[in-house]
C-alpha atoms as a PDB file:
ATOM      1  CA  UNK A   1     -90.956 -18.050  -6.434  1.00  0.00           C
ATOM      2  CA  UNK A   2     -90.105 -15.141  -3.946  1.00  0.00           C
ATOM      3  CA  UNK A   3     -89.542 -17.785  -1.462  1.00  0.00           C
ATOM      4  CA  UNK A   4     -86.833 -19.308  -3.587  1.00  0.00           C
ATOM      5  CA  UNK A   5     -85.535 -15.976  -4.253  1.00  0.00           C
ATOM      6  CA  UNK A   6     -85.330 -14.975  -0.382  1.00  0.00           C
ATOM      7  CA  UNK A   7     -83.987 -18.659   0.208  1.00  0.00           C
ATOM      8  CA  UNK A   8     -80.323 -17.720  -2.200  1.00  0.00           C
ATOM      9  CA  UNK A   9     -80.085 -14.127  -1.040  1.00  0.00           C
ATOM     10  CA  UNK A  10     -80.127 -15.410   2.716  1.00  0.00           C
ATOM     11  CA  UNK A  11     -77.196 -18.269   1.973  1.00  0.00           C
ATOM     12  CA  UNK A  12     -75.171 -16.236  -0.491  1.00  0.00           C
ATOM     13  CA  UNK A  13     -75.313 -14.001   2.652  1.00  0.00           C
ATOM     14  CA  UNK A  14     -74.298 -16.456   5.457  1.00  0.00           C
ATOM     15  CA  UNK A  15     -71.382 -17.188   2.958  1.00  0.00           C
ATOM     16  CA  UNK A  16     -69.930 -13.654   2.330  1.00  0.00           C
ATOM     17  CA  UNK A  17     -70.283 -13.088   6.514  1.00  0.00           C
ATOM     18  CA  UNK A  18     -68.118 -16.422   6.760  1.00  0.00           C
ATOM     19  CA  UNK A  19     -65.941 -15.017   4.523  1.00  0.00           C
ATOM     20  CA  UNK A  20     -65.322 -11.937   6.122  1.00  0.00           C
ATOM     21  CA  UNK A  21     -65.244 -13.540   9.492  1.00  0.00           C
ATOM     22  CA  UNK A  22     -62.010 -15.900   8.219  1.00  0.00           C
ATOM     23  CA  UNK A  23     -60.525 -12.388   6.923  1.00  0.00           C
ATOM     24  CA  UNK A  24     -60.751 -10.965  10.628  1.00  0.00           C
ATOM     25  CA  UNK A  25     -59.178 -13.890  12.125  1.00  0.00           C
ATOM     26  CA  UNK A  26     -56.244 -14.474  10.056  1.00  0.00           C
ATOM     27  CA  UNK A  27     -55.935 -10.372  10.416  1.00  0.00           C
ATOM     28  CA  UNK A  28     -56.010 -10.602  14.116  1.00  0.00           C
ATOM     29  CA  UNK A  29     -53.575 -13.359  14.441  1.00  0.00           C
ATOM     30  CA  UNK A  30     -51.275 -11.371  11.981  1.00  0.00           C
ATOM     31  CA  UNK A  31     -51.512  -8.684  14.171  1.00  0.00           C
ATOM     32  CA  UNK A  32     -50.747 -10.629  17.482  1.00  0.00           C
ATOM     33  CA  UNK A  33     -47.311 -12.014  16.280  1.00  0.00           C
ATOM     34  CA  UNK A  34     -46.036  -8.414  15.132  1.00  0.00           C
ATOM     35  CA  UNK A  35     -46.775  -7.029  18.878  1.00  0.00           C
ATOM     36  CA  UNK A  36     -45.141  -9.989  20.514  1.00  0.00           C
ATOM     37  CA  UNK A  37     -41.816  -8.900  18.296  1.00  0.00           C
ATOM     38  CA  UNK A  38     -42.862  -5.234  18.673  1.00  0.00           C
ATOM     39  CA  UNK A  39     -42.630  -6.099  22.306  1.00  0.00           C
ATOM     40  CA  UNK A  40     -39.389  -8.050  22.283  1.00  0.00           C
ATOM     41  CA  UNK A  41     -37.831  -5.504  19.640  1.00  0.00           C
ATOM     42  CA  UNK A  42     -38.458  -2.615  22.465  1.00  0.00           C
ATOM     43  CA  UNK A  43     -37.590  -4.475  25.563  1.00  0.00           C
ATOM     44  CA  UNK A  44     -34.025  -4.970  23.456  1.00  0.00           C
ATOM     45  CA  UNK A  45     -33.827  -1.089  22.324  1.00  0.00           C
ATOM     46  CA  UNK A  46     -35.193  -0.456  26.012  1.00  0.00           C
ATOM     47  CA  UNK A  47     -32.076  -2.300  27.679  1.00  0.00           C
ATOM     48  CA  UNK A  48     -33.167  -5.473  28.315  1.00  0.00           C
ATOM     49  CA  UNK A  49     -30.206  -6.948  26.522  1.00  0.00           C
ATOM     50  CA  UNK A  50     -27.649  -4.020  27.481  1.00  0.00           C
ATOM     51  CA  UNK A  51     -27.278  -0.946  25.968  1.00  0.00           C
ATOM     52  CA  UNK A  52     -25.117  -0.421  22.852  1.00  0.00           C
ATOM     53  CA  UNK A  53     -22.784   2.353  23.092  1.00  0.00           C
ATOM     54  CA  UNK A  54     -21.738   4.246  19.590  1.00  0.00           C
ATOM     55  CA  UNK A  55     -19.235   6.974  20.652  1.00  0.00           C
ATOM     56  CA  UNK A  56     -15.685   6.015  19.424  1.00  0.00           C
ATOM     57  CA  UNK A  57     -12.940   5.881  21.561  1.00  0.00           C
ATOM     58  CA  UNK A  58     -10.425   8.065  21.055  1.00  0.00           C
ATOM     59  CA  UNK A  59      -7.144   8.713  22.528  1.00  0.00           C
ATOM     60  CA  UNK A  60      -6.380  12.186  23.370  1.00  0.00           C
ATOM     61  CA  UNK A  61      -3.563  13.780  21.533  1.00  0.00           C
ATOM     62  CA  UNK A  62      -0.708  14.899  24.009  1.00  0.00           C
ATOM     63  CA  UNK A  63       1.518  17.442  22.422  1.00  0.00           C
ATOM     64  CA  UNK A  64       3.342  18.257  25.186  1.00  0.00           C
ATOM     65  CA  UNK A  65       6.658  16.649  25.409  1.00  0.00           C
ATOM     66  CA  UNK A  66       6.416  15.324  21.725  1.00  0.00           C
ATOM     67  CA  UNK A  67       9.485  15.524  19.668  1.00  0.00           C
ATOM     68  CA  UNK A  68      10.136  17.449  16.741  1.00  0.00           C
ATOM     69  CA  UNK A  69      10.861  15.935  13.670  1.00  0.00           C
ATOM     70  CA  UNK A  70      13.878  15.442  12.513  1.00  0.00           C
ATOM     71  CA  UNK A  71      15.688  18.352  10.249  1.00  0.00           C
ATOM     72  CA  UNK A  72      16.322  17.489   6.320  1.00  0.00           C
ATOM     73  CA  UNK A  73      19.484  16.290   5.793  1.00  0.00           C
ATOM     74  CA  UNK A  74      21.616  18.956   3.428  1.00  0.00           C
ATOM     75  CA  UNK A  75      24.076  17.639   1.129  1.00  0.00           C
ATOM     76  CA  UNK A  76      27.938  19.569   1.631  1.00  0.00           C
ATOM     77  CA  UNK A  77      30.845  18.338   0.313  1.00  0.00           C
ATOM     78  CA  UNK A  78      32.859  15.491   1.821  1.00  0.00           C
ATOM     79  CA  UNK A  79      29.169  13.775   2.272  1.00  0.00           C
ATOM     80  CA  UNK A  80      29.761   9.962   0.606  1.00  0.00           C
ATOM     81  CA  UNK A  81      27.039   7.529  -0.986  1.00  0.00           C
ATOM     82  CA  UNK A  82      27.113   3.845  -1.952  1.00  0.00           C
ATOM     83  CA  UNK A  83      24.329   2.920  -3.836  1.00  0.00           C
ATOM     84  CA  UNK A  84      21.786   5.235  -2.417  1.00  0.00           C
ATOM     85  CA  UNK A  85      23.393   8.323  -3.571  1.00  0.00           C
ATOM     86  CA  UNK A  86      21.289  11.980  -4.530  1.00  0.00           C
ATOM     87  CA  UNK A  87      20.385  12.497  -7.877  1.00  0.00           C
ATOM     88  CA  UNK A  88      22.355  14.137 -10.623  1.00  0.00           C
ATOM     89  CA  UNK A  89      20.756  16.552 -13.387  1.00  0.00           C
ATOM     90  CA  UNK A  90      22.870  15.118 -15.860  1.00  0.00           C
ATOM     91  CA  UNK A  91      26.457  13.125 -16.454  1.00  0.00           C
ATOM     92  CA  UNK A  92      28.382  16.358 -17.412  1.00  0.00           C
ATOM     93  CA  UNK A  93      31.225  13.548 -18.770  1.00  0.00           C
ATOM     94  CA  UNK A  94      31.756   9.742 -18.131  1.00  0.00           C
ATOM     95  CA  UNK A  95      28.816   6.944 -18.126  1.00  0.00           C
ATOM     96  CA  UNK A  96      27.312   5.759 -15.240  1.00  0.00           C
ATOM     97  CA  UNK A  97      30.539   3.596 -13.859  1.00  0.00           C
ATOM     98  CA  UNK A  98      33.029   6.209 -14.469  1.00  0.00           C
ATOM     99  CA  UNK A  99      31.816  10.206 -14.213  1.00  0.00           C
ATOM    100  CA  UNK A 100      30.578  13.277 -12.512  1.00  0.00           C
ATOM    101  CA  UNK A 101      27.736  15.372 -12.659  1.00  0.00           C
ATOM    102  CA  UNK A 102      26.146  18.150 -11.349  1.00  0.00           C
ATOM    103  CA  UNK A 103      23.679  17.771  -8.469  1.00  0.00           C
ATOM    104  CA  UNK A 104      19.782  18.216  -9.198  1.00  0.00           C
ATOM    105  CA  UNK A 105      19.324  19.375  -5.158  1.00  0.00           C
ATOM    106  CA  UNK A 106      22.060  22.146  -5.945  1.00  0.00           C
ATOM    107  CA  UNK A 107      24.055  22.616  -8.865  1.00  0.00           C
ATOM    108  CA  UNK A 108      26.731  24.400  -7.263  1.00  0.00           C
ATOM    109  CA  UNK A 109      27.985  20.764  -5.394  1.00  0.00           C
ATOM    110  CA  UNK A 110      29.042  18.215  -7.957  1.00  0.00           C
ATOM    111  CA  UNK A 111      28.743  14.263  -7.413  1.00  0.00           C
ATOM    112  CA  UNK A 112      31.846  11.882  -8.675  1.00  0.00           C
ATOM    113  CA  UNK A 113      31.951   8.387  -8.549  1.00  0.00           C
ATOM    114  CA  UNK A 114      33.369   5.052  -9.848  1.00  0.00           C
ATOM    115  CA  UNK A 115      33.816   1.731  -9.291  1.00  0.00           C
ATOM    116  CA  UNK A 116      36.312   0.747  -5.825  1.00  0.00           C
ATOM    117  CA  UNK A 117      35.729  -3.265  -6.339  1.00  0.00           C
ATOM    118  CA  UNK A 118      32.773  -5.932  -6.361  1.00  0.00           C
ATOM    119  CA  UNK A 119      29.999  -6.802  -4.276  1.00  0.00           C
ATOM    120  CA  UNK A 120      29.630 -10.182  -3.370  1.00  0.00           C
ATOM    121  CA  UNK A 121      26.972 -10.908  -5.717  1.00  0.00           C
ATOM    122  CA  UNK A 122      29.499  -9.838  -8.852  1.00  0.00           C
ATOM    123  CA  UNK A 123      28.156  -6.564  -9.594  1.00  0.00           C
ATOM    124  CA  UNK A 124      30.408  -3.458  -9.268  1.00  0.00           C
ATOM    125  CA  UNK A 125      30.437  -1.505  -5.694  1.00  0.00           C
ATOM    126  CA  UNK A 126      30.202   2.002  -6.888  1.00  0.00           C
ATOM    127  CA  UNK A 127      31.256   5.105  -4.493  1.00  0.00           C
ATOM    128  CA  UNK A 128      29.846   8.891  -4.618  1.00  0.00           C
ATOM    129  CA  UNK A 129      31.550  11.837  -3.158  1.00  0.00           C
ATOM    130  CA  UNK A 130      30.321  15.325  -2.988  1.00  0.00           C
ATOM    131  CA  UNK A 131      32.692  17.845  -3.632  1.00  0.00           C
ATOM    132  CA  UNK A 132      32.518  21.781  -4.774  1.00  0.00           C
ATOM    133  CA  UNK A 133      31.628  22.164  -8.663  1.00  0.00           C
ATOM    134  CA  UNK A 134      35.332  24.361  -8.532  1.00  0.00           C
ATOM    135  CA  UNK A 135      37.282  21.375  -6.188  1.00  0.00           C
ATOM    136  CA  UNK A 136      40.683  21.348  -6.921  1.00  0.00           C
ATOM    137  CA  UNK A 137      39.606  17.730  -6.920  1.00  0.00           C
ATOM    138  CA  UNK A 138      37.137  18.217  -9.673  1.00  0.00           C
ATOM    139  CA  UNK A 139      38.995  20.671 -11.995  1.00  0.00           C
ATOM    140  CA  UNK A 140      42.662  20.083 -11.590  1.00  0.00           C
ATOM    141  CA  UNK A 141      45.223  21.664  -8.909  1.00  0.00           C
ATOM    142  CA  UNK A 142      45.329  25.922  -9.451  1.00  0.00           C
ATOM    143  CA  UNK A 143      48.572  27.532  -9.506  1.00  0.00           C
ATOM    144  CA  UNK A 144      49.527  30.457  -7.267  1.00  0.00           C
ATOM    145  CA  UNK A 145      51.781  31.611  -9.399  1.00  0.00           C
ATOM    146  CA  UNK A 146      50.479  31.727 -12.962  1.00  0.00           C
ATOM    147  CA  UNK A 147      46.509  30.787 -11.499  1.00  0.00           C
ATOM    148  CA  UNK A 148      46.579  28.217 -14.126  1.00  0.00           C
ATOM    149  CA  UNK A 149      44.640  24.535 -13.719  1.00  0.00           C
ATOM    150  CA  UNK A 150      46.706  21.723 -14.230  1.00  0.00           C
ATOM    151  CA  UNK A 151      45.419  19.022 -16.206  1.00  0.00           C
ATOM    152  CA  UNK A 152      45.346  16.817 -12.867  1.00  0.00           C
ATOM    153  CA  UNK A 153      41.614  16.713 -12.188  1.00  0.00           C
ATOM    154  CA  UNK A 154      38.809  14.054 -11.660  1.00  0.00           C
ATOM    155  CA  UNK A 155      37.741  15.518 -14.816  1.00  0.00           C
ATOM    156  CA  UNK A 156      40.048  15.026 -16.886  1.00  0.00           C
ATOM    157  CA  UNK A 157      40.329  11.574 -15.926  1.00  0.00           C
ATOM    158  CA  UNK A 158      37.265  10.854 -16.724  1.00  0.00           C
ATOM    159  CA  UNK A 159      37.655  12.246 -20.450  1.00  0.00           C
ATOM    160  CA  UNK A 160      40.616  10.568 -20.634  1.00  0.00           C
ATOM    161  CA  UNK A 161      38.529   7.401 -20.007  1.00  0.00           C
ATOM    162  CA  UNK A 162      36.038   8.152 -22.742  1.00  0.00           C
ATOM    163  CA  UNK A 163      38.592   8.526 -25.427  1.00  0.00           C
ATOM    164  CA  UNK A 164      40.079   5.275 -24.837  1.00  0.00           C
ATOM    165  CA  UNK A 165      36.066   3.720 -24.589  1.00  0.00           C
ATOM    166  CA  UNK A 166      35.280   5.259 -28.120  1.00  0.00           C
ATOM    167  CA  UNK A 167      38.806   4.087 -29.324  1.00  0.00           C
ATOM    168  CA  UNK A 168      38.200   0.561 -28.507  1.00  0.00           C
ATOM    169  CA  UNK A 169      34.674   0.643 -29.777  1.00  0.00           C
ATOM    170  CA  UNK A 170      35.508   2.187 -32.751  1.00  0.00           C
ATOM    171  CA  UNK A 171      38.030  -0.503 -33.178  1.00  0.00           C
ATOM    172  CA  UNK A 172      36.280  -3.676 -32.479  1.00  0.00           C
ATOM    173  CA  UNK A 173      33.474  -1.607 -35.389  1.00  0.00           C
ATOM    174  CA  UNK A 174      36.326  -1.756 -37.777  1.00  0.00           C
ATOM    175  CA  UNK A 175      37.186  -5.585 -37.085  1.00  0.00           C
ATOM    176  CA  UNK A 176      32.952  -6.427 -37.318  1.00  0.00           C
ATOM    177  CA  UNK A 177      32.635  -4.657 -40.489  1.00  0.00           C
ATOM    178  CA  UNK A 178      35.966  -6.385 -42.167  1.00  0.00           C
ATOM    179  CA  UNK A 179      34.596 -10.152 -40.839  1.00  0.00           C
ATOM    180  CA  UNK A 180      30.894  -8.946 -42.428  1.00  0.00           C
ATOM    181  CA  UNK A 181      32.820  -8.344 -46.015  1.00  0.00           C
ATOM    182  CA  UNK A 182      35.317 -11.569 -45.336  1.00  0.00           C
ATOM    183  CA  UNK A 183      31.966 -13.682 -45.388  1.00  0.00           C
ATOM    184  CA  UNK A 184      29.374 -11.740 -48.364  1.00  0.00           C
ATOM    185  CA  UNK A 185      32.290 -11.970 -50.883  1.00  0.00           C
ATOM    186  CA  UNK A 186      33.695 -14.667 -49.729  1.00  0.00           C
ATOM    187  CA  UNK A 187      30.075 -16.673 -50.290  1.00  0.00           C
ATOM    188  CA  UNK A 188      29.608 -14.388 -53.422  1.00  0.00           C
ATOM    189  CA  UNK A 189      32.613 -15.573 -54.702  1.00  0.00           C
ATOM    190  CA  UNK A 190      31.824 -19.401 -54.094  1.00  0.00           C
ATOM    191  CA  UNK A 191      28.500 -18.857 -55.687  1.00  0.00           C
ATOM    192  CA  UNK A 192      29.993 -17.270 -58.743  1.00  0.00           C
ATOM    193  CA  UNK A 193      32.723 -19.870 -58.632  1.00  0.00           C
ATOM    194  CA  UNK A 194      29.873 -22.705 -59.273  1.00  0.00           C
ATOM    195  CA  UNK A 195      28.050 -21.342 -61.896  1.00  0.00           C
ATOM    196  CA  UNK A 196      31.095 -20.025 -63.529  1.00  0.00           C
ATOM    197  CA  UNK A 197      32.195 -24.193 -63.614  1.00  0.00           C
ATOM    198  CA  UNK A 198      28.973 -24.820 -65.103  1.00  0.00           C
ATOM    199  CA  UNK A 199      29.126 -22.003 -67.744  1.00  0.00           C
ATOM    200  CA  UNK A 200      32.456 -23.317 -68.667  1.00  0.00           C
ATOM    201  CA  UNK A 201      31.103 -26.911 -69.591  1.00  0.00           C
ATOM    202  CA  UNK A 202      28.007 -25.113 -71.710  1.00  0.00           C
ATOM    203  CA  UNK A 203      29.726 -21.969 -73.212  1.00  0.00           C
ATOM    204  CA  UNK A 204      32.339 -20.588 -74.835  1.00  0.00           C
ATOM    205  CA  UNK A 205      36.203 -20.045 -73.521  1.00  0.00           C
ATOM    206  CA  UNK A 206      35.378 -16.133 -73.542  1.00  0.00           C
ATOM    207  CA  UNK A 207      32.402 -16.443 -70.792  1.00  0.00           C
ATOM    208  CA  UNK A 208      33.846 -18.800 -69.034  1.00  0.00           C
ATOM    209  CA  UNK A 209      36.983 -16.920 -68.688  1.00  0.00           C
ATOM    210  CA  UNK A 210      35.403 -13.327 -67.680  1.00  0.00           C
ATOM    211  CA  UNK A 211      32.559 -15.494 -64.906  1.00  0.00           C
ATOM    212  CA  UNK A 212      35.775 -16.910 -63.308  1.00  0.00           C
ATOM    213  CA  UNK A 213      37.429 -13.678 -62.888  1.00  0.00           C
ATOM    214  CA  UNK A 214      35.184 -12.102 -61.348  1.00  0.00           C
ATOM    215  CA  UNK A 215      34.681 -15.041 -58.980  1.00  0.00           C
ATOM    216  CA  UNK A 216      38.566 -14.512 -58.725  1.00  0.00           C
ATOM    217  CA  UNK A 217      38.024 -10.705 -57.644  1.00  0.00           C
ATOM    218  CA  UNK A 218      35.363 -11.672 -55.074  1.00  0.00           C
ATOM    219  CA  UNK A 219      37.755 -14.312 -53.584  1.00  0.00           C
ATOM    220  CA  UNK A 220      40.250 -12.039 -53.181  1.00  0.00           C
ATOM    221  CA  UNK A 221      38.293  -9.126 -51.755  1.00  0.00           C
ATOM    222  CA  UNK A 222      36.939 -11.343 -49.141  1.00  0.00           C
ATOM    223  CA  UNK A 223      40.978 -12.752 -48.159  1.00  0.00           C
ATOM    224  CA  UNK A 224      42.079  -8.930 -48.686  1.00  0.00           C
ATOM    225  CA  UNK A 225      38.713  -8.382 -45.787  1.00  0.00           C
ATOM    226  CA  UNK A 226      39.971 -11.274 -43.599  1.00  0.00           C
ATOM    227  CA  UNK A 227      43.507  -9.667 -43.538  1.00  0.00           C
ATOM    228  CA  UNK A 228      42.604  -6.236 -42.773  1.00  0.00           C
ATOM    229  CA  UNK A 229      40.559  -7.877 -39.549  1.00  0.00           C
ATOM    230  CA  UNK A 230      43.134  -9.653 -38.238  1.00  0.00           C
ATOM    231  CA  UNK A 231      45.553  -7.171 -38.780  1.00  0.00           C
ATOM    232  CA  UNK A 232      43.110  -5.191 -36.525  1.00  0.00           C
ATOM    233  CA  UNK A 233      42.789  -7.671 -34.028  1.00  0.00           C
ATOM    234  CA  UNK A 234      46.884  -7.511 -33.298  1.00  0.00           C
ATOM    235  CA  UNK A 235      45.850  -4.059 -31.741  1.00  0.00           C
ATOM    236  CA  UNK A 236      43.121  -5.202 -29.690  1.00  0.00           C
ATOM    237  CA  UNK A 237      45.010  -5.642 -26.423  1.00  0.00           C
ATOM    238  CA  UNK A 238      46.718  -2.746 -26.609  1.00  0.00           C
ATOM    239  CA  UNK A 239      43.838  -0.731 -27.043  1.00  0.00           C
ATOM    240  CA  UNK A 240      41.821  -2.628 -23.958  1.00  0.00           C
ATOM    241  CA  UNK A 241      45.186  -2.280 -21.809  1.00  0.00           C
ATOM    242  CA  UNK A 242      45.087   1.692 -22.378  1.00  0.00           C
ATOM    243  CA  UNK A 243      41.171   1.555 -21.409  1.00  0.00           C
ATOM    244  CA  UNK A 244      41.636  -0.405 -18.251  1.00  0.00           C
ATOM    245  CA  UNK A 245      44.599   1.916 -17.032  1.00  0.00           C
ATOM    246  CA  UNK A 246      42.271   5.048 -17.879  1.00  0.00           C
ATOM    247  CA  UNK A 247      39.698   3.145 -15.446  1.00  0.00           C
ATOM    248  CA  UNK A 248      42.664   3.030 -13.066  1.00  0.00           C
ATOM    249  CA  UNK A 249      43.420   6.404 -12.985  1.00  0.00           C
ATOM    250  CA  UNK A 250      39.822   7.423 -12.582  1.00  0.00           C
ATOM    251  CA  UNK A 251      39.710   5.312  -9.363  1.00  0.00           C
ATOM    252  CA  UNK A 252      43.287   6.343  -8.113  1.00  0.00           C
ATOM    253  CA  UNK A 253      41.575   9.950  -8.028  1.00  0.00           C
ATOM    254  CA  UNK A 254      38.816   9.241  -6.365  1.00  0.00           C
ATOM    255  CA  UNK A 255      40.600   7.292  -3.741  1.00  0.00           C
ATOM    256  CA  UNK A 256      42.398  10.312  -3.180  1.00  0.00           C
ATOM    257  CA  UNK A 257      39.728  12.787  -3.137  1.00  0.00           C
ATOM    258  CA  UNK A 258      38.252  10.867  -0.348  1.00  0.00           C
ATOM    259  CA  UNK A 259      41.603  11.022   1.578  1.00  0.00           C
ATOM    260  CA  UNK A 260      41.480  15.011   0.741  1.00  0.00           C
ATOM    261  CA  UNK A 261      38.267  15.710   0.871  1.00  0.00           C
ATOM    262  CA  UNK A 262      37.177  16.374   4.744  1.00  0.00           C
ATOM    263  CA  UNK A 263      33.767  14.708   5.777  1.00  0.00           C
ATOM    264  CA  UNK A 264      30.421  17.050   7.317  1.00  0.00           C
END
């Protein structure tokens, strides 16, 4: 029986030290392959592959010789613009085709501008000009004499300009307005007009009679509508000839500001 015993407790033995002996081995090769890279790792830190360099290159900064920048342009009257012009703070008069304004940079210079002609693409070539916001230009021509302005200025051309825009809009409102009555009585009146014909055929002569008059009063509202627009429309031209000379006369002044005006 203790034989037996002594007989297990000797194998299970031999098998644990075979164990552990596989353990070692495995261990030990483990160990072998991470020195050989340990190795090759340092010989390439170490040089063996050239040594890798980190400090940035930089170019020294010569000031010497360097030139300064150039100064800010200042804006002075007789300075012109196409369509890169400065900015306004607001269009004292005028629209942004025909008008002047006072200059966000300095108040105390002015810019006008209008239209001279067309690009080649169609849309309008506008000019700025710079002038003083008291330019004779500007305000009108002073008299020695009496120091009096004379209603000869940009200015005024340019008001001049509005009043004949607002007139013509105002106008072509009018003629709308008359053409939106011509057709809502003139298609009340039709309607009316039917079912008055069909009241007539079902009622009495009394209905029928007050359903057609009133179809009768919407008819002629709509023709007295229709007259009052085209009676409107006779003015039309006139009223675009007068704006397209006050666009004239805004561009005849600028032309001759330029000419007057003396550049930087």
């Amino acid at each position: 029986m203790r034989d037996g015993t002594r007989r297990r407790a000797t194998q299970e033995h031999k098998i644990v030290a075979r164990v552990a002996l596989t353990v070692v081995m495995v261990l030990s090769l483990l160990v072998c392959a991470l020195a050989q890279r340990g190795v090759r790792f340092g010989a390439f830190a170490a040089g063996e592959f050239g040594q890798i360099d980190f400090t940035p290159h930089i170019t020294p900064l010569i000031l010497q010789g360097t030139a300064p920048p150039p100064p800010m342009a200042t804006l002075g009257p007789g300075q012109s613009f196409g369509r890169d012009h400065p900015e306004v703070l607001r269009i004292e008069d005028g629209d942004e085709q025909y008008g002047y304004g006072p200059l966000a940079e300095n108040p105390d210079l002015y810019l006008i501008w209008a239209p001279i002609g067309h690009n080649p693409d169609g849309s309008l070539a506008m000019q700025y000009l710079v002038v003083r916001f008291d330019s004779e230009m500007l305000r009108g021509t002073l008299d020695p004499t009496t120091h009096q302005t004379y209603p000869n200025g940009f200015d005024k051309y340019v008001r001049d300009y509005e009043t004949e825009l607002n007139a013509l809009r105002g106008l072509l409102d009018e003629i709308n307005e008359n053409r939106r009555l011509f057709g809502d009585f003139g298609e009340k009146g039709f309607g009316v007009g039917l079912i008055g014909g069909g009241i007539c055929l079902l009622a009495t002569m009394g209905l029928c009679t007050l359903v057609l008059a009133a179809a009768g009063g919407l008819g002629v509202s709509a023709l007295v509508n229709d007259a009052e627009a085209k009676g409107l429309e006779e003015h039309l031209e006139t009223y675009q000839d007068r704006l397209i000379q006050a666009q004239d006369d805004v561009i005849s002044k600028l032309r001759e500001a330029f000419a007057r005006t003396p550049s930087p």
